[in-house]
C-alpha atoms as a PDB file:
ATOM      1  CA  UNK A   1       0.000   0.000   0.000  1.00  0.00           C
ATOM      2  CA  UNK A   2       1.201   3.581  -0.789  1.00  0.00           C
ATOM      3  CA  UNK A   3       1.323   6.139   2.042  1.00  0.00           C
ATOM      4  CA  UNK A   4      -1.831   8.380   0.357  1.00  0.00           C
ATOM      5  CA  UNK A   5      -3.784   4.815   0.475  1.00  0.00           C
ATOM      6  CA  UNK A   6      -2.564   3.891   4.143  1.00  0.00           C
ATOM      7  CA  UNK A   7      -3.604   7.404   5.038  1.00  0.00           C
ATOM      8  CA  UNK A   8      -6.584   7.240   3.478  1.00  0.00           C
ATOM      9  CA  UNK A   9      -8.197   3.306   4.762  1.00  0.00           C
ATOM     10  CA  UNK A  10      -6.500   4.592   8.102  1.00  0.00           C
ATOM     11  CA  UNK A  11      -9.553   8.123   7.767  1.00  0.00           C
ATOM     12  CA  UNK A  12     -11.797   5.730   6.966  1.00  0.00           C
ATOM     13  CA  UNK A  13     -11.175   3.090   9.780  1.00  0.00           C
ATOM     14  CA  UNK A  14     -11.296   5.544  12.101  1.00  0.00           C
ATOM     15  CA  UNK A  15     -14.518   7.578  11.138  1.00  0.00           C
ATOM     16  CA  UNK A  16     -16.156   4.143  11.128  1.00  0.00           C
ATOM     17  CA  UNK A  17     -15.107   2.963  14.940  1.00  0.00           C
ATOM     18  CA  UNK A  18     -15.653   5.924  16.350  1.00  0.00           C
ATOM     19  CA  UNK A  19     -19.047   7.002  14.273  1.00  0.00           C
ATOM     20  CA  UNK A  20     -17.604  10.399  13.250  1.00  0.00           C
ATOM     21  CA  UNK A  21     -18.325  12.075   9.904  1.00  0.00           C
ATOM     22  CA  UNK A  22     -15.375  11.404   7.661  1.00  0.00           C
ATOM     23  CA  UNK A  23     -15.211  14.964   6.708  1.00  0.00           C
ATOM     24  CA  UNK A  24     -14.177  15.542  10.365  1.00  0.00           C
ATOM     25  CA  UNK A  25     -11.720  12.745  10.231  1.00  0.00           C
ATOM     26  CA  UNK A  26      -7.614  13.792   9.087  1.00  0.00           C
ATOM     27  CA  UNK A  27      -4.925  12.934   9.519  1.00  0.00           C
ATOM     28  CA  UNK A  28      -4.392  15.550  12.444  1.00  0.00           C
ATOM     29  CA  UNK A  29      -7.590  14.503  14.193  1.00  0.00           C
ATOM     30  CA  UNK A  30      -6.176  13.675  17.733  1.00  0.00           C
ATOM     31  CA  UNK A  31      -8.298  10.549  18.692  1.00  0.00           C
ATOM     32  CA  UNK A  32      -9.352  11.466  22.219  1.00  0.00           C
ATOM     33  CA  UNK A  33     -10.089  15.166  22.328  1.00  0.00           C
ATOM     34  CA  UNK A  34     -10.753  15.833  18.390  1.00  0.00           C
ATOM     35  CA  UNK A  35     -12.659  12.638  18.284  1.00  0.00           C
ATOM     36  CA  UNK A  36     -14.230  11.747  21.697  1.00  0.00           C
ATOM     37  CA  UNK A  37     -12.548   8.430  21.437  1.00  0.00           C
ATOM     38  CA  UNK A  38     -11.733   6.333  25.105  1.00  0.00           C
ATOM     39  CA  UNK A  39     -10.033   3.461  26.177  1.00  0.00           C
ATOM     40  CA  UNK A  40     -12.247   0.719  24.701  1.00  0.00           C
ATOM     41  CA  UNK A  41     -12.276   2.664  21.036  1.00  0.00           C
ATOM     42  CA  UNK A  42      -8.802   2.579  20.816  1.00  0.00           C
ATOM     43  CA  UNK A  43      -8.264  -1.157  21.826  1.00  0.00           C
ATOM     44  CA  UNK A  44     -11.397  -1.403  18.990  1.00  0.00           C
ATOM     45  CA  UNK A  45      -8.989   0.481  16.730  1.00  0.00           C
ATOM     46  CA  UNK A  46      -6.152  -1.676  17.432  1.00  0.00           C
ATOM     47  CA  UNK A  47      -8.059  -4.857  16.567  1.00  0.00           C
ATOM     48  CA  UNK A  48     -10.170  -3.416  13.453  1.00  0.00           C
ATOM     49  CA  UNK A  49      -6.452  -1.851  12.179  1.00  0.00           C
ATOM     50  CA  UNK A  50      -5.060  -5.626  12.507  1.00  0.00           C
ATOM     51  CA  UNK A  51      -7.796  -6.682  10.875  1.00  0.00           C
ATOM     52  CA  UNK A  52      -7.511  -4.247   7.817  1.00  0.00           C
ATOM     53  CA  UNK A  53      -3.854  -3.665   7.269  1.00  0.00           C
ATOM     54  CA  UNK A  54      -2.528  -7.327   8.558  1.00  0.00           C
ATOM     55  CA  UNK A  55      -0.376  -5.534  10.913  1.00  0.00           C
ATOM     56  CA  UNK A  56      -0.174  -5.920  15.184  1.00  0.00           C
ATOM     57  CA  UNK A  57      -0.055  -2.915  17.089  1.00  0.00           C
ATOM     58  CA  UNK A  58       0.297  -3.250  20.369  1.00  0.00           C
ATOM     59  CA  UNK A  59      -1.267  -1.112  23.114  1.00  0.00           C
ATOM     60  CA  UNK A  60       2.011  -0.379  24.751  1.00  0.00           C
ATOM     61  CA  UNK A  61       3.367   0.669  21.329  1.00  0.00           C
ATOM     62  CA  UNK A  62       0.716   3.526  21.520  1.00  0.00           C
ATOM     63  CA  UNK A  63       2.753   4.441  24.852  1.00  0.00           C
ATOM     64  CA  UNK A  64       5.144   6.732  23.184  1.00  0.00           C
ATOM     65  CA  UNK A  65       6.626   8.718  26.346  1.00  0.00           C
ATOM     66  CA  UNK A  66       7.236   5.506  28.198  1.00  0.00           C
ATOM     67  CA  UNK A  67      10.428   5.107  27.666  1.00  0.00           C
ATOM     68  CA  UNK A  68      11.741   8.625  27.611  1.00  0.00           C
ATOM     69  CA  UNK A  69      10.329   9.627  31.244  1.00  0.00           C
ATOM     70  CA  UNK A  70      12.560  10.528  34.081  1.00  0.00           C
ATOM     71  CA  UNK A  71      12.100   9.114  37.419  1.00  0.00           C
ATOM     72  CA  UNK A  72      12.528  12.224  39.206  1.00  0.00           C
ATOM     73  CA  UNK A  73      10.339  14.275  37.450  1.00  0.00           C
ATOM     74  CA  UNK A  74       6.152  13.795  35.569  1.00  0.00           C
ATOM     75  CA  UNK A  75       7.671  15.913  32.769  1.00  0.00           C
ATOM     76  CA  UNK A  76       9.379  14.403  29.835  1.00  0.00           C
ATOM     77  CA  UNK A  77      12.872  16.338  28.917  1.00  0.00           C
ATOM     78  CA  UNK A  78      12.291  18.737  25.990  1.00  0.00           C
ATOM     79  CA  UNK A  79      14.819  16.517  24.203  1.00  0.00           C
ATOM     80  CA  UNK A  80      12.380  13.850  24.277  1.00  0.00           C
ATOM     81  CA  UNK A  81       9.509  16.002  23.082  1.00  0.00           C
ATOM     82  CA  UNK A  82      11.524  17.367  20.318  1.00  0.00           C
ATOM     83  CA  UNK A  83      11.675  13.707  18.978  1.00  0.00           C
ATOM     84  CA  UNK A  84       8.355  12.863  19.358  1.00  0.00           C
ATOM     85  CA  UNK A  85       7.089  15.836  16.989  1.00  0.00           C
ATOM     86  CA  UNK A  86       7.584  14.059  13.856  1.00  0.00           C
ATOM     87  CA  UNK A  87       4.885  11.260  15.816  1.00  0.00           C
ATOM     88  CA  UNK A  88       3.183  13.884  17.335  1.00  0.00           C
ATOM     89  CA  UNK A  89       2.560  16.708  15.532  1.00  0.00           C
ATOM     90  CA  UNK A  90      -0.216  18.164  18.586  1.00  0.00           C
ATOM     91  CA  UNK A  91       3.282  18.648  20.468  1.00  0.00           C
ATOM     92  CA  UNK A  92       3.993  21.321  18.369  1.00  0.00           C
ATOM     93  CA  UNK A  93       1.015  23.280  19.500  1.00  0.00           C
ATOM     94  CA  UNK A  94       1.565  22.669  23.758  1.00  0.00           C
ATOM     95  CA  UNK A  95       1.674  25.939  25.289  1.00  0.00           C
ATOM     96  CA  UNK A  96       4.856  24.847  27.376  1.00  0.00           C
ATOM     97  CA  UNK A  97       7.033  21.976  26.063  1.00  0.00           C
ATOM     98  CA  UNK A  98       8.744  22.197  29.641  1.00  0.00           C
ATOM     99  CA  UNK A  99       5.657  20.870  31.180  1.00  0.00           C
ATOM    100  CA  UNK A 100       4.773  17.774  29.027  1.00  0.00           C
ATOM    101  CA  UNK A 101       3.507  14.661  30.404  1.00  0.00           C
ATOM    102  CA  UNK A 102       2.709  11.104  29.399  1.00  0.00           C
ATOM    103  CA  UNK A 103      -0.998  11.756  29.443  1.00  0.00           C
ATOM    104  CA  UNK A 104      -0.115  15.147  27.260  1.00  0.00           C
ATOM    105  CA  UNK A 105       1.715  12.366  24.917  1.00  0.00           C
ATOM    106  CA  UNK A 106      -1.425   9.904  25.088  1.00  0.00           C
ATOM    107  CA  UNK A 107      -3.915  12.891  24.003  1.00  0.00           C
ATOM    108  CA  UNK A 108      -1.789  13.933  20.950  1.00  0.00           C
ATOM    109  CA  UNK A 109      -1.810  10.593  19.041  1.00  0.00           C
ATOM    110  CA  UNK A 110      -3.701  11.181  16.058  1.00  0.00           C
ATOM    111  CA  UNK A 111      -5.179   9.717  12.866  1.00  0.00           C
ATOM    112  CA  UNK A 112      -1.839  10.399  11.085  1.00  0.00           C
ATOM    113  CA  UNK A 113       0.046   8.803  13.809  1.00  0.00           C
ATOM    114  CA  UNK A 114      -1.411   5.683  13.961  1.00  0.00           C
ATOM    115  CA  UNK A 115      -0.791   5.612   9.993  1.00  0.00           C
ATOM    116  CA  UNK A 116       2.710   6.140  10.642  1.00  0.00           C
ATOM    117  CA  UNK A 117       2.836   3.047  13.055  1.00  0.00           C
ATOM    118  CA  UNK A 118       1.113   0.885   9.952  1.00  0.00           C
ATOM    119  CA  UNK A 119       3.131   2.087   7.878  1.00  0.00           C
ATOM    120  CA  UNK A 120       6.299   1.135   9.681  1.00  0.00           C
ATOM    121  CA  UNK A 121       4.839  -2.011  10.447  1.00  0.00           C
ATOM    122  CA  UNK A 122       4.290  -2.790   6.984  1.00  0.00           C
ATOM    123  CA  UNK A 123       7.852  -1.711   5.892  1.00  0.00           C
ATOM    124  CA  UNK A 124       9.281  -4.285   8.441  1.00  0.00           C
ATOM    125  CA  UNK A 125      10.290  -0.719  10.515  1.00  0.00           C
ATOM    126  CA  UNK A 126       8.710  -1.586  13.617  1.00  0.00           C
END
């Protein structure tokens, strides 16, 4: 599949699962405040995404600031959020990139995000 087509089955999925127009649907949409989605929609995505693309992603892969957290502090470095930009576009908009948490992480993952993982995951990436 070419990116445009991943991007666009990925729209598609996701308007679907979580019964949102499509026009409202891009690849910016961030699935829990754009979209209203929750816990259970996004395990729902996960499976209905495995079914579609043939491809596992894992609800700890969604945990993108995981690994980059410091003990000593709830805020990831501003290193770390750099990096997670080109995943995360939403982290470009955060009023304070010194204050970033895991659950700021969690409620930027978007449509195009999860594209990126499939896309990855179909190029033997990740």
């Amino acid at each position: 599949m070419t990116k445009e087509e991943i991007a666009s089955t990925m729209r598609a999925l996701v308007a679907d699962r979580l019964a949102a127009p499509l026009d409202k649907v891009t690849p910016e949409s961030r699935l829990i405040p754009d979209l209203g989605a929750d816990s259970l929609d996004i395990m729902d995505l996960l499976f209905a995404i495995k079914g579609k693309f043939q491809v596992d992603i894992r609800p700890d892969e969604l945990n993108f600031a995981k690994p980059l957290a410091g003990a000593a502090s709830p805020f990831l470095p501003r290193e770390a959020v750099e990096k997670l930009k080109d995943w995360l576009p939403a982290l470009e908009d955060v009023p304070d990139p010194d204050k970033v948490t895991a659950a700021t992480v969690f409620r930027s993952i978007s449509v195009g995000t999860l594209g990126l993982l499939v896309e990855r995951k179909l190029a033997g990436q990740a």
